[in-house]
Protein backbone atom coordinates (compact mmCIF):
# COMPACT_ATOMS: atom_id res chain seq x y z
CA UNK A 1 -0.48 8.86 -14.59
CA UNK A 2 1.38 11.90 -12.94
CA UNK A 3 2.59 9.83 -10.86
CA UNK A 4 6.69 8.96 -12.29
CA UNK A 5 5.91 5.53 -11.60
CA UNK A 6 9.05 4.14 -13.97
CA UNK A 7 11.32 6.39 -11.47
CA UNK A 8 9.33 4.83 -8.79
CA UNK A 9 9.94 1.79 -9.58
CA UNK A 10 13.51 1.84 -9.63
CA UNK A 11 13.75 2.96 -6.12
CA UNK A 12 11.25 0.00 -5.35
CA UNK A 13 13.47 -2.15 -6.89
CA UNK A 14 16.46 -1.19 -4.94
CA UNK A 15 13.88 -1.45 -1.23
CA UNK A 16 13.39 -5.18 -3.06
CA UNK A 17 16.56 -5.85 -3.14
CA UNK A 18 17.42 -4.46 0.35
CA UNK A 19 15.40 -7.02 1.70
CA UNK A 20 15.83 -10.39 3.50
CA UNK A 21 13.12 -12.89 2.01
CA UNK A 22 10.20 -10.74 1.03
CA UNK A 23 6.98 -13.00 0.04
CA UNK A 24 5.42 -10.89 -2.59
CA UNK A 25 7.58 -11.27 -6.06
CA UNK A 26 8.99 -7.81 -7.19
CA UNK A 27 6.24 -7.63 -10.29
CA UNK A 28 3.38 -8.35 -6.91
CA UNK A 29 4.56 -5.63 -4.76
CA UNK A 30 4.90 -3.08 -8.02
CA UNK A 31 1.00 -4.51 -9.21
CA UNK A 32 0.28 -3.33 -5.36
CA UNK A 33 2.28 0.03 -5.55
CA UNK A 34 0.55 0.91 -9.33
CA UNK A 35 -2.85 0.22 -8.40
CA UNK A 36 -2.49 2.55 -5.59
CA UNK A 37 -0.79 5.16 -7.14
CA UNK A 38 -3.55 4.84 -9.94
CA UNK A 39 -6.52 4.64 -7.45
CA UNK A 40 -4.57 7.46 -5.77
CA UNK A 41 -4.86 10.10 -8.71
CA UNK A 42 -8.57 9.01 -10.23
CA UNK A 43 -10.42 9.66 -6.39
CA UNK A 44 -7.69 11.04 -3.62
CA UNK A 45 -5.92 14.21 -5.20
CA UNK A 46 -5.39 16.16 -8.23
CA UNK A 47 -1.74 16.68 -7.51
CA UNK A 48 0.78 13.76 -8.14
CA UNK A 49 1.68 11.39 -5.05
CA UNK A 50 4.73 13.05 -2.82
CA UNK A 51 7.99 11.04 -3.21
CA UNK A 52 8.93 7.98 -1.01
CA UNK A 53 11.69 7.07 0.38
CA UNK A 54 13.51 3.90 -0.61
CA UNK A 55 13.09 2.89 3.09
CA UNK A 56 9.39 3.51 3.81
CA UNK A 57 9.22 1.25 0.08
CA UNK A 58 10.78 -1.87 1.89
CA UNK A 59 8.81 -1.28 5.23
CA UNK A 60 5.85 -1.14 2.64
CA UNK A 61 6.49 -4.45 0.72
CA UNK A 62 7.22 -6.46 4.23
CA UNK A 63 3.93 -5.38 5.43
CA UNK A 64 1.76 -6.29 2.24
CA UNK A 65 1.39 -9.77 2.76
CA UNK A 66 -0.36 -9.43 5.79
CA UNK A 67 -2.37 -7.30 8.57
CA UNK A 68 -1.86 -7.50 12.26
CA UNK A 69 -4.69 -6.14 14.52
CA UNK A 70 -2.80 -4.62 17.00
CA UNK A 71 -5.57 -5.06 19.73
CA UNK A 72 -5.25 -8.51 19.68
CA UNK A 73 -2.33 -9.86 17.85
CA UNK A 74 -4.09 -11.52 15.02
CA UNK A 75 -2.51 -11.44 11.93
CA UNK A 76 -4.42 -12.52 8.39
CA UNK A 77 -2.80 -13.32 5.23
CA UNK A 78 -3.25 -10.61 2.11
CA UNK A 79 -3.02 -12.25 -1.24
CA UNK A 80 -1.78 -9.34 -3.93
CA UNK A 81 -5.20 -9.41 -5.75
CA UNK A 82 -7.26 -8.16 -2.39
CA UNK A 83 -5.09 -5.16 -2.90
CA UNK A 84 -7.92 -3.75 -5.34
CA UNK A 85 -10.42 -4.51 -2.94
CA UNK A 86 -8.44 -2.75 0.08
CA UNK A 87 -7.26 0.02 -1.67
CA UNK A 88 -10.82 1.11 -3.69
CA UNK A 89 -12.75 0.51 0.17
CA UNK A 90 -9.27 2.97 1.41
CA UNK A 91 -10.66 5.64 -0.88
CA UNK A 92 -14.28 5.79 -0.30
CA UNK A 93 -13.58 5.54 3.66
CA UNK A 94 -13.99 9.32 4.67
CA UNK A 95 -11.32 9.93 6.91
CA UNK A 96 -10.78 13.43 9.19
CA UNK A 97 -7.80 15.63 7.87
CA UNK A 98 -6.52 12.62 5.62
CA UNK A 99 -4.56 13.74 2.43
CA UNK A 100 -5.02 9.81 1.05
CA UNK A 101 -0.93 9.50 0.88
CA UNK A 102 -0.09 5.83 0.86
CA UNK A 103 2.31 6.16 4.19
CA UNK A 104 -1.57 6.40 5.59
CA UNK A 105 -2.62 3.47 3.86
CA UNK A 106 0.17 1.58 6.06
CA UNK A 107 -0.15 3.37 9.50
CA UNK A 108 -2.02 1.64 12.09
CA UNK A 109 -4.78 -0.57 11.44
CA UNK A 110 -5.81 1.40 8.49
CA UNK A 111 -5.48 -1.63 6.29
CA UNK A 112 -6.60 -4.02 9.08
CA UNK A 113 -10.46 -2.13 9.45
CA UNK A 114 -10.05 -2.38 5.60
CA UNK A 115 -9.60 -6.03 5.75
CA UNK A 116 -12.28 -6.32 7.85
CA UNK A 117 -14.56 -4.50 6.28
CA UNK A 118 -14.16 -6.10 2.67
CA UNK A 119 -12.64 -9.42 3.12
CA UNK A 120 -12.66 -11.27 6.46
């Protein structure tokens, strides 16, 4: 992987930490995070993932364990082993101007029409 994923996950780590009462365990959110990152280099992109923040990390583990429609205000429950399921339909979804960078992943309702499309 090109991806400095040990580096990584010391600043996910510290988002962990930052938070209240997150549902996924530390090792669940990092299983999330490494498949991605993984998924990331095999189909979206040559290069190595950009850096994260340590903040956009903590909004990203809050938001795994579930998916809000924001049409209608229904949210549904992501176990950590969907993640494979979202993530590989993420990648062969052709999407306009779309670089694949997981701050995409976790915009909008990508992971929502994901859901939908895979496991609902």
């Amino acid at each position: 992987m090109y991806f400095d994923f040990k580096l990584f996950s010391a600043f996910a780590t510290k988002a962990y930490k930052s938070l209240d009462s997150p549902i996924y365990s530390l090792e669940e959110a990092l299983s999330v995070f490494r498949y991605y990152f993984e998924t990331y280099e095999h189909y979206g992109s040559s290069n190595p993932h950009p850096p994260i923040k340590v903040e956009q990390i903590a909004r990203f583990i809050e938001a795994m364990p579930s998916v809000e429609c924001e049409h209608n205000n229904h949210t549904r429950d992501i176990e950590p082993e969907d993640y494979e399921t979202l993530i590989d339909q993420h990648f062969q979804t052709p999407y306009r101007n779309c670089d694949y960078n997981i701050n995409h992943f976790f915009t909008g309702d990508i992971r929502m029409n994901r859901f939908y499309e895979t496991l609902y």
